[in-house]
PDB file of N, CA and C in Angstrom:
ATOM      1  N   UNK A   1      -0.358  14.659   1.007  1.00  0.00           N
ATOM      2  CA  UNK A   1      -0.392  13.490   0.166  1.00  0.00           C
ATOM      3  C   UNK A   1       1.020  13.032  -0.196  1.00  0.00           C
ATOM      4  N   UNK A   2       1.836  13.736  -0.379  1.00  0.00           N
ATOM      5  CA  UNK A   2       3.176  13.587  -0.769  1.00  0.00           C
ATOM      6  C   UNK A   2       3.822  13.048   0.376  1.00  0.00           C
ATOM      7  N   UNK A   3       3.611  13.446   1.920  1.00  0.00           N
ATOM      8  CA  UNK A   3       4.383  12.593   2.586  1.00  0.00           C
ATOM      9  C   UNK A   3       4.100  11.677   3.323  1.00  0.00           C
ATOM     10  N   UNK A   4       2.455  11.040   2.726  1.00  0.00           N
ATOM     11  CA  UNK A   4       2.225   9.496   2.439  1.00  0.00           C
ATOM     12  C   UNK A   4       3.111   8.673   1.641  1.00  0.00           C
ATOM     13  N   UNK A   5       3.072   9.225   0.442  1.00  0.00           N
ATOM     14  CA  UNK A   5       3.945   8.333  -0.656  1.00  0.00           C
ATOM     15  C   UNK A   5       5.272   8.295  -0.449  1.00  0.00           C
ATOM     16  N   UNK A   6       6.051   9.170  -0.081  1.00  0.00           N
ATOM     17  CA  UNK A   6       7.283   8.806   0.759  1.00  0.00           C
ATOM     18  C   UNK A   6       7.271   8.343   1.865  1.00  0.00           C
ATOM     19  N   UNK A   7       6.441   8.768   2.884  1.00  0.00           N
ATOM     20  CA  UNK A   7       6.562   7.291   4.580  1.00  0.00           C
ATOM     21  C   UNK A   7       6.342   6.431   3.375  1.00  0.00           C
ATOM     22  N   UNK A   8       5.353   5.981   2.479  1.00  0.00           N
ATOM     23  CA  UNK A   8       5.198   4.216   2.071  1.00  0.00           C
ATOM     24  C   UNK A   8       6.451   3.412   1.282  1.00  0.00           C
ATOM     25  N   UNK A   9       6.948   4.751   0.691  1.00  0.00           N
ATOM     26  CA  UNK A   9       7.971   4.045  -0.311  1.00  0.00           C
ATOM     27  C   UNK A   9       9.012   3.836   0.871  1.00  0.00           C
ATOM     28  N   UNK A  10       9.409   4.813   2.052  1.00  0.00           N
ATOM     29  CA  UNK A  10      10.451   4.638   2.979  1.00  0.00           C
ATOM     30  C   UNK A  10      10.136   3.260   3.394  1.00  0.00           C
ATOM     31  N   UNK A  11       9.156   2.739   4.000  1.00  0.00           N
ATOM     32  CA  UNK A  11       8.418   1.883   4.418  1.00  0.00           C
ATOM     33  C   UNK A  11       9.138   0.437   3.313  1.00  0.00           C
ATOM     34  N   UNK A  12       8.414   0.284   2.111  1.00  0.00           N
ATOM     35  CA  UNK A  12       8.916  -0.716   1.010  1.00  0.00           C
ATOM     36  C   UNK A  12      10.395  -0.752   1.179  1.00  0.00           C
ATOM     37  N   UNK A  13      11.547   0.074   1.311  1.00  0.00           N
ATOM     38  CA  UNK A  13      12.627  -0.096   1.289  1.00  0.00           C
ATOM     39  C   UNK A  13      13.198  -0.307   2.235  1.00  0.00           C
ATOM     40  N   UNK A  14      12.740  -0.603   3.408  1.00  0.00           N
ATOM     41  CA  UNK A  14      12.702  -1.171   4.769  1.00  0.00           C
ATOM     42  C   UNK A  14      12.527  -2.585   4.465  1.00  0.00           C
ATOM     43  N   UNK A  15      11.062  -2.915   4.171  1.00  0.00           N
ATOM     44  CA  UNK A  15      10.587  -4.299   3.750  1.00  0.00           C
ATOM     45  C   UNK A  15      11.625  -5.240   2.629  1.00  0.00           C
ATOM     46  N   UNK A  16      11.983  -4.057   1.539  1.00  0.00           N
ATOM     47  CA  UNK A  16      12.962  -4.906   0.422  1.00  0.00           C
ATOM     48  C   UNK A  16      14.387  -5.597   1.410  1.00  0.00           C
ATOM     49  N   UNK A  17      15.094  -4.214   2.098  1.00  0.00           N
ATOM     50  CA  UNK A  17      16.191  -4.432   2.489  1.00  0.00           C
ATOM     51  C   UNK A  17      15.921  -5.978   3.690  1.00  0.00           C
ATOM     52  N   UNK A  18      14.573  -6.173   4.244  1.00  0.00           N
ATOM     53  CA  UNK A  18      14.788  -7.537   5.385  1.00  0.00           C
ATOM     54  C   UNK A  18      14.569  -8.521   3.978  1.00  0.00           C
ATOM     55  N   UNK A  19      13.741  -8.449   3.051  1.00  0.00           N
ATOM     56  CA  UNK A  19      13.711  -9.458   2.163  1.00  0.00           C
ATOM     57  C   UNK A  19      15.319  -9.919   1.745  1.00  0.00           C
ATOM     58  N   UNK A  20      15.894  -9.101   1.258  1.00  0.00           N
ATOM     59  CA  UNK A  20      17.312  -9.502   0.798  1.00  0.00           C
ATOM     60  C   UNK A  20      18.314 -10.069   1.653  1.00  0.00           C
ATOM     61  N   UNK A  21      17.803  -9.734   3.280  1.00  0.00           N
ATOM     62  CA  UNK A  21      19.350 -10.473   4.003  1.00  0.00           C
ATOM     63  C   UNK A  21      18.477 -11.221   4.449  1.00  0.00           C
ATOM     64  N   UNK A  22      16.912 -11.760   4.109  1.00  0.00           N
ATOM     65  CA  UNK A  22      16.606 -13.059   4.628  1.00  0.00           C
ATOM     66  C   UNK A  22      16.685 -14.011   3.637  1.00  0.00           C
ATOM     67  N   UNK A  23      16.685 -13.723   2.378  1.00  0.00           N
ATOM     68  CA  UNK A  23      16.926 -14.460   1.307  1.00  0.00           C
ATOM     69  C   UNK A  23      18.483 -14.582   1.414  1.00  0.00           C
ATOM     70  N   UNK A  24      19.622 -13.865   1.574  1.00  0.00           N
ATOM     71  CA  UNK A  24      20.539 -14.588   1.631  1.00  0.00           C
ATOM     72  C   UNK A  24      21.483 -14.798   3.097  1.00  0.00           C
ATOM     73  N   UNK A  25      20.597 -14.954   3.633  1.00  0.00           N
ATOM     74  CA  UNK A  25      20.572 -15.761   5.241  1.00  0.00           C
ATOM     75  C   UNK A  25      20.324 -17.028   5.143  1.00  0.00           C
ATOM     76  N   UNK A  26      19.226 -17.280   4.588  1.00  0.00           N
ATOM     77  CA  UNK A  26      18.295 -18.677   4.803  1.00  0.00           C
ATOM     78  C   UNK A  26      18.923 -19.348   3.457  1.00  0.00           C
ATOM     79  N   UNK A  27      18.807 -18.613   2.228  1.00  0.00           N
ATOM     80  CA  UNK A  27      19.138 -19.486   0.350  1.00  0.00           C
ATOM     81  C   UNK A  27      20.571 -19.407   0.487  1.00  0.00           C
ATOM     82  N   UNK A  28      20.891 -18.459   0.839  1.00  0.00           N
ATOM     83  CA  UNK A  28      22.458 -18.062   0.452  1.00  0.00           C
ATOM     84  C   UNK A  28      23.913 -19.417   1.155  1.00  0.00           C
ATOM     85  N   UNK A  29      23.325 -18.651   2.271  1.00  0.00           N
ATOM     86  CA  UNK A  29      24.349 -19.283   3.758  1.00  0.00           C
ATOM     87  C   UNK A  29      23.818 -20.702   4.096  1.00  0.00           C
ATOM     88  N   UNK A  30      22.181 -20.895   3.765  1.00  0.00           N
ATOM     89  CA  UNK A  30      21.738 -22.322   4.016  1.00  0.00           C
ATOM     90  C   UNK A  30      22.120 -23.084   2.769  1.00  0.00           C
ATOM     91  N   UNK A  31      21.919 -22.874   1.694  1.00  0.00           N
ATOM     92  CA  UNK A  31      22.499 -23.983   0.655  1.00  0.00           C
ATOM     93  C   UNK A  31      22.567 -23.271  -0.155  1.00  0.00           C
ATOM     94  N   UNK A  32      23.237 -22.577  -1.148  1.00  0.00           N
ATOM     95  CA  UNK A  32      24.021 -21.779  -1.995  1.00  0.00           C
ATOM     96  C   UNK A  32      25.414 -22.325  -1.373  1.00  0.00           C
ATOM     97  N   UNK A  33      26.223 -21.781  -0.339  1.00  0.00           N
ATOM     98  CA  UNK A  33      27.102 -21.320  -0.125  1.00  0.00           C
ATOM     99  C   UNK A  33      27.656 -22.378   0.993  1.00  0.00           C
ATOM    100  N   UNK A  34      26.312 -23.756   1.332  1.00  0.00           N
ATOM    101  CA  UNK A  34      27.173 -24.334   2.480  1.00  0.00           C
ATOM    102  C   UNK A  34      27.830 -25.470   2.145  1.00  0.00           C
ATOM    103  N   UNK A  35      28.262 -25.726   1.179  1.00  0.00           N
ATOM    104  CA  UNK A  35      29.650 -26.180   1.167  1.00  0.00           C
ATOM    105  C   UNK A  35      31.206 -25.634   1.521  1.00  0.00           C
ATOM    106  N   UNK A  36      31.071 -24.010   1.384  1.00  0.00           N
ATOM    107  CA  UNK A  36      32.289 -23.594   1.757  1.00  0.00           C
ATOM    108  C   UNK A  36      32.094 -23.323   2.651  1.00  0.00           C
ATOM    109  N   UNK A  37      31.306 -22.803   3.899  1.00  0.00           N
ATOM    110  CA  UNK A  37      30.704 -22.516   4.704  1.00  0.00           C
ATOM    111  C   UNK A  37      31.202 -23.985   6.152  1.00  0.00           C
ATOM    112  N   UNK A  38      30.365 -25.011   5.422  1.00  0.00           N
ATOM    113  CA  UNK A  38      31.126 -26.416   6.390  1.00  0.00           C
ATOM    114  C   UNK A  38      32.661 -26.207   6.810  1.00  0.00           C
ATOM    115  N   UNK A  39      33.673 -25.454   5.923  1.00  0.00           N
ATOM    116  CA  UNK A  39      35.150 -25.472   6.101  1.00  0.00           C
ATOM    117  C   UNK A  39      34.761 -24.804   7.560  1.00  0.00           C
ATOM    118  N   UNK A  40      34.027 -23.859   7.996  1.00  0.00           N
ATOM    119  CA  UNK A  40      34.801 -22.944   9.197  1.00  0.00           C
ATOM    120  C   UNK A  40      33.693 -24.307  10.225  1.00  0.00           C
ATOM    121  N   UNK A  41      34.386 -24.019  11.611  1.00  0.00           N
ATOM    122  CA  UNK A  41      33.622 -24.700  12.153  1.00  0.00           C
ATOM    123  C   UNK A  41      33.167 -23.128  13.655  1.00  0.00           C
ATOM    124  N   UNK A  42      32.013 -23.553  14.173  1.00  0.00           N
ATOM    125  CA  UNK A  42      31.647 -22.772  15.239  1.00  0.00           C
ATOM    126  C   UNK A  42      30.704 -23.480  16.154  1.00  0.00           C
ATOM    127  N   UNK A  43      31.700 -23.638  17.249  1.00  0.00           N
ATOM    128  CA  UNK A  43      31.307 -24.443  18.577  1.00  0.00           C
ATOM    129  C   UNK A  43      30.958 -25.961  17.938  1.00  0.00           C
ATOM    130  N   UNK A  44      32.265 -26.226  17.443  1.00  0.00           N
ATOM    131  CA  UNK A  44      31.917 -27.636  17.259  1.00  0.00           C
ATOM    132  C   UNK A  44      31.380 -27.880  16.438  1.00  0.00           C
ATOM    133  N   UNK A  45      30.090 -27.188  15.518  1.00  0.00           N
ATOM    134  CA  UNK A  45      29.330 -27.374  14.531  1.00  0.00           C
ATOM    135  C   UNK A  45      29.892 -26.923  13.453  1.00  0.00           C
ATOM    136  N   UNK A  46      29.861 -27.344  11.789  1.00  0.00           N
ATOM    137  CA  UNK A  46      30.117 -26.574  10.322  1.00  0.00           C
ATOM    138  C   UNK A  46      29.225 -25.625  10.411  1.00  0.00           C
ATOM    139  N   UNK A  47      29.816 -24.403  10.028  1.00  0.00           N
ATOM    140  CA  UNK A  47      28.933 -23.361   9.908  1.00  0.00           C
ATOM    141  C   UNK A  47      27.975 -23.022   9.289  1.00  0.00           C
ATOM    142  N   UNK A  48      28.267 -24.045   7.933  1.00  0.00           N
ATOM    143  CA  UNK A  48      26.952 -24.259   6.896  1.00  0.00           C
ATOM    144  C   UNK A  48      25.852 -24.877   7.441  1.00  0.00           C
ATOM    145  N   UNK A  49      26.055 -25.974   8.528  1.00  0.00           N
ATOM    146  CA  UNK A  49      25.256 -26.239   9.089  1.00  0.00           C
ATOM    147  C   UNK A  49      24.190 -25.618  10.219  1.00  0.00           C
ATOM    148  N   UNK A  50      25.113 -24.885  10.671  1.00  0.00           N
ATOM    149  CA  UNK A  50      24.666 -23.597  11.930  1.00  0.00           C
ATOM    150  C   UNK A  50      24.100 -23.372  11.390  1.00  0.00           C
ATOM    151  N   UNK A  51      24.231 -22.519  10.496  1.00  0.00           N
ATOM    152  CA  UNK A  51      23.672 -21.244   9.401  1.00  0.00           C
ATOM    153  C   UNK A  51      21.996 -22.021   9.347  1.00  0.00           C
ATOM    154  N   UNK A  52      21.753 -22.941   8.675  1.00  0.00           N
ATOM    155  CA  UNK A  52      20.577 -23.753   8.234  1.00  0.00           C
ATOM    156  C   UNK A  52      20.176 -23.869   9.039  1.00  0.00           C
ATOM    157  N   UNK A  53      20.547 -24.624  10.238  1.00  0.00           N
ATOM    158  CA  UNK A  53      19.806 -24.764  11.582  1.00  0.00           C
ATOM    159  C   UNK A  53      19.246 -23.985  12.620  1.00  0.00           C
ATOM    160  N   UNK A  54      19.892 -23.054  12.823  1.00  0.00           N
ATOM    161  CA  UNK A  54      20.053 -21.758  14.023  1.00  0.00           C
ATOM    162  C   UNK A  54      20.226 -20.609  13.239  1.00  0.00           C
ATOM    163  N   UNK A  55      21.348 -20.272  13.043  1.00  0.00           N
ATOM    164  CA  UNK A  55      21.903 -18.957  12.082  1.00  0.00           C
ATOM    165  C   UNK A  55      21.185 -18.455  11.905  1.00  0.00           C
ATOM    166  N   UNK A  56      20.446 -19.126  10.693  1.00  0.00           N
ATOM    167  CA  UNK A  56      19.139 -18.243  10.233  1.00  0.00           C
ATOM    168  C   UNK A  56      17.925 -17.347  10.783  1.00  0.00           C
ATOM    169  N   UNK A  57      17.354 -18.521  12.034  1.00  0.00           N
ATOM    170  CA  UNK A  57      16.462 -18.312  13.052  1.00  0.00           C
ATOM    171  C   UNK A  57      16.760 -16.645  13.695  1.00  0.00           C
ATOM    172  N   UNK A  58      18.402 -16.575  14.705  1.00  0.00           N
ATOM    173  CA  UNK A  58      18.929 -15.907  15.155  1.00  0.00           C
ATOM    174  C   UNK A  58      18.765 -15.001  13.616  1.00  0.00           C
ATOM    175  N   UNK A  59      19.155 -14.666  12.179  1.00  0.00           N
ATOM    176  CA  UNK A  59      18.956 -13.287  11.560  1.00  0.00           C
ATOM    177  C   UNK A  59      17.445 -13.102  11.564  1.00  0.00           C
ATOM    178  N   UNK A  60      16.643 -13.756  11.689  1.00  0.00           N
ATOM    179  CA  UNK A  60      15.334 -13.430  11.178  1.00  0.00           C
ATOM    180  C   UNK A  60      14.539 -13.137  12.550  1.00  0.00           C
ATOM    181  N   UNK A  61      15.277 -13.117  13.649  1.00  0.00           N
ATOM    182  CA  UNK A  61      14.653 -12.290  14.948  1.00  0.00           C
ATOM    183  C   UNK A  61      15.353 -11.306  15.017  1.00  0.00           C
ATOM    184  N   UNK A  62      16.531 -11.176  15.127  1.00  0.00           N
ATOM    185  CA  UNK A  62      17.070  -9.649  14.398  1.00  0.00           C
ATOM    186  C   UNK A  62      16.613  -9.286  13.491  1.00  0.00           C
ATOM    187  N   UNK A  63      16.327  -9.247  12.417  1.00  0.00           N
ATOM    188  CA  UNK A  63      15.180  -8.679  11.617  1.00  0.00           C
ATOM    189  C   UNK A  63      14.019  -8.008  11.850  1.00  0.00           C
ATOM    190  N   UNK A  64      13.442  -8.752  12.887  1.00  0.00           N
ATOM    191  CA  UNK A  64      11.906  -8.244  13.315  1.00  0.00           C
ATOM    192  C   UNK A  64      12.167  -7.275  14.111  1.00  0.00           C
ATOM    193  N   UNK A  65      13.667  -7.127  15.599  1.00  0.00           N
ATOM    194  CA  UNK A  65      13.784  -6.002  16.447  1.00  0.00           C
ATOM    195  C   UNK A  65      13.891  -5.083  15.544  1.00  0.00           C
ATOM    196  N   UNK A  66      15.080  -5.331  14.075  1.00  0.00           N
ATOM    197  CA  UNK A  66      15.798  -4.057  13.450  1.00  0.00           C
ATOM    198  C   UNK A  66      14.548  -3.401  12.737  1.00  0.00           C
ATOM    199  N   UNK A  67      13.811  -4.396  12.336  1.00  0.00           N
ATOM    200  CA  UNK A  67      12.138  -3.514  11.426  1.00  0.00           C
ATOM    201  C   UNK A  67      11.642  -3.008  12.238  1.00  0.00           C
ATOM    202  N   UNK A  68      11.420  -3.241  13.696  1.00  0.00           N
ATOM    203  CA  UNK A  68      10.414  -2.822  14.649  1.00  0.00           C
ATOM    204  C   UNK A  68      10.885  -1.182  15.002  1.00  0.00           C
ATOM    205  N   UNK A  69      12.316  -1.233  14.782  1.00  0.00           N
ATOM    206  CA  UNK A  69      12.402  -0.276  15.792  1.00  0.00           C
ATOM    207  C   UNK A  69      12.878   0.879  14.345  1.00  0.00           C
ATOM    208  N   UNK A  70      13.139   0.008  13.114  1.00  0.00           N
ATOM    209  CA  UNK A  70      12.861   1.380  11.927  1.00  0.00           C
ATOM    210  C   UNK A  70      11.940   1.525  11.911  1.00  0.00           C
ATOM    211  N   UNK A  71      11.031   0.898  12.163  1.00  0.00           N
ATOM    212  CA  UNK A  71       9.500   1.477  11.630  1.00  0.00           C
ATOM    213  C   UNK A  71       8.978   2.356  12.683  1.00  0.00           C
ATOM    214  N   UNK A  72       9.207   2.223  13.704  1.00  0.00           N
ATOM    215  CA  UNK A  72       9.304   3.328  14.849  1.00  0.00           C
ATOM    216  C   UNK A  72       9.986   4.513  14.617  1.00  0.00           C
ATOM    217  N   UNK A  73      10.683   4.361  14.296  1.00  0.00           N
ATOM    218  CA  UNK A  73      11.636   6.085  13.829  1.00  0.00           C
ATOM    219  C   UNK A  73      10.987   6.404  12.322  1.00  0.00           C
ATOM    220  N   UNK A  74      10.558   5.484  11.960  1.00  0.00           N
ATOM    221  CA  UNK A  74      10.062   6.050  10.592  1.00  0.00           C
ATOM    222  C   UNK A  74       8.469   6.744  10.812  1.00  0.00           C
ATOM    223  N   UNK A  75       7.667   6.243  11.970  1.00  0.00           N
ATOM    224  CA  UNK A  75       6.705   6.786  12.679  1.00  0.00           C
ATOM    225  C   UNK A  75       6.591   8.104  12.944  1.00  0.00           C
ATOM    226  N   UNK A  76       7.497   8.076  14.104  1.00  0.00           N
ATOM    227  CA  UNK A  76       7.821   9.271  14.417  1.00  0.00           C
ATOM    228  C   UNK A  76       8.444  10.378  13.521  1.00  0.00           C
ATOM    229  N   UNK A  77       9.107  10.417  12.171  1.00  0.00           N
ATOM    230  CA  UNK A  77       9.838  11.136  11.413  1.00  0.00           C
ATOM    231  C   UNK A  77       8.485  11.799  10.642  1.00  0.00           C
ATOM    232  N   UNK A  78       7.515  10.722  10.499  1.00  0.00           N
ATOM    233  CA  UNK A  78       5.901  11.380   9.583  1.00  0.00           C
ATOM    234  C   UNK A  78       5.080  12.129  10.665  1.00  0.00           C
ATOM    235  N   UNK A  79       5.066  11.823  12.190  1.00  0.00           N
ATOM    236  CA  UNK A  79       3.938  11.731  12.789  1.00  0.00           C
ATOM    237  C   UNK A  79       2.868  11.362  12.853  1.00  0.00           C
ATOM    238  N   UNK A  80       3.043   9.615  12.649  1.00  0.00           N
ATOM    239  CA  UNK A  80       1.866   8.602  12.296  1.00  0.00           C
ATOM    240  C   UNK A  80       2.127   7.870  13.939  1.00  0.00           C
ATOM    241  N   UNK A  81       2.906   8.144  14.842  1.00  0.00           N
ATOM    242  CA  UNK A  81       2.885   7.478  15.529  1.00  0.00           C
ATOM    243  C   UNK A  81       1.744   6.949  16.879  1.00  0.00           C
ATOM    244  N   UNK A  82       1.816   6.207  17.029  1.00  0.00           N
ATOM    245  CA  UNK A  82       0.859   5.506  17.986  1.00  0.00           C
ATOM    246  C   UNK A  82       0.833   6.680  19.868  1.00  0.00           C
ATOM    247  N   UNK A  83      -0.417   6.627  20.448  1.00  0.00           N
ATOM    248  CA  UNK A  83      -0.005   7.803  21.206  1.00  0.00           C
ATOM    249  C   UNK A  83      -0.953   6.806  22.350  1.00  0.00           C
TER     250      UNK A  83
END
């Protein structure tokens, strides 16, 4: 029973940590911050703008490989894994 409640809590702090760099991926870098952000430019585009447009897209599919493949080692570390 005990190392249910730790895989789940390991699990939540997996989930918190993509919540926080998608919140300041998308709020932060998309409009919080893109006014200073416009100063740099990348490939031609303000970066504040990237960021909002693309940027974001590109962290939040990195997100899903980097969860996919913790939650896989976090699988395997309980022996819940798929066979």
């Amino acid at each position: 029973m005990e190392s249910q409640s730790t895989y789940w809590q390991e699990n939540l702090r997996l989930i918190l940590i993509c919540l926080v760099i998608w919140f300041i991926v998308s709020f932060g870098f998309g409009v919080l911050l893109v006014d200073e952000l416009n100063n740099i430019r990348l490939g031609g585009y303000k970066l504040g703008f990237w960021f909002a447009q693309q940027g974001s897209i590109y962290a939040f599919l990195g997100l899903i490989f980097w969860y996919g493949k913790k939650m896989n080692d976090l699988d395997k570390k309980y022996n819940v894994e798929d066979k």
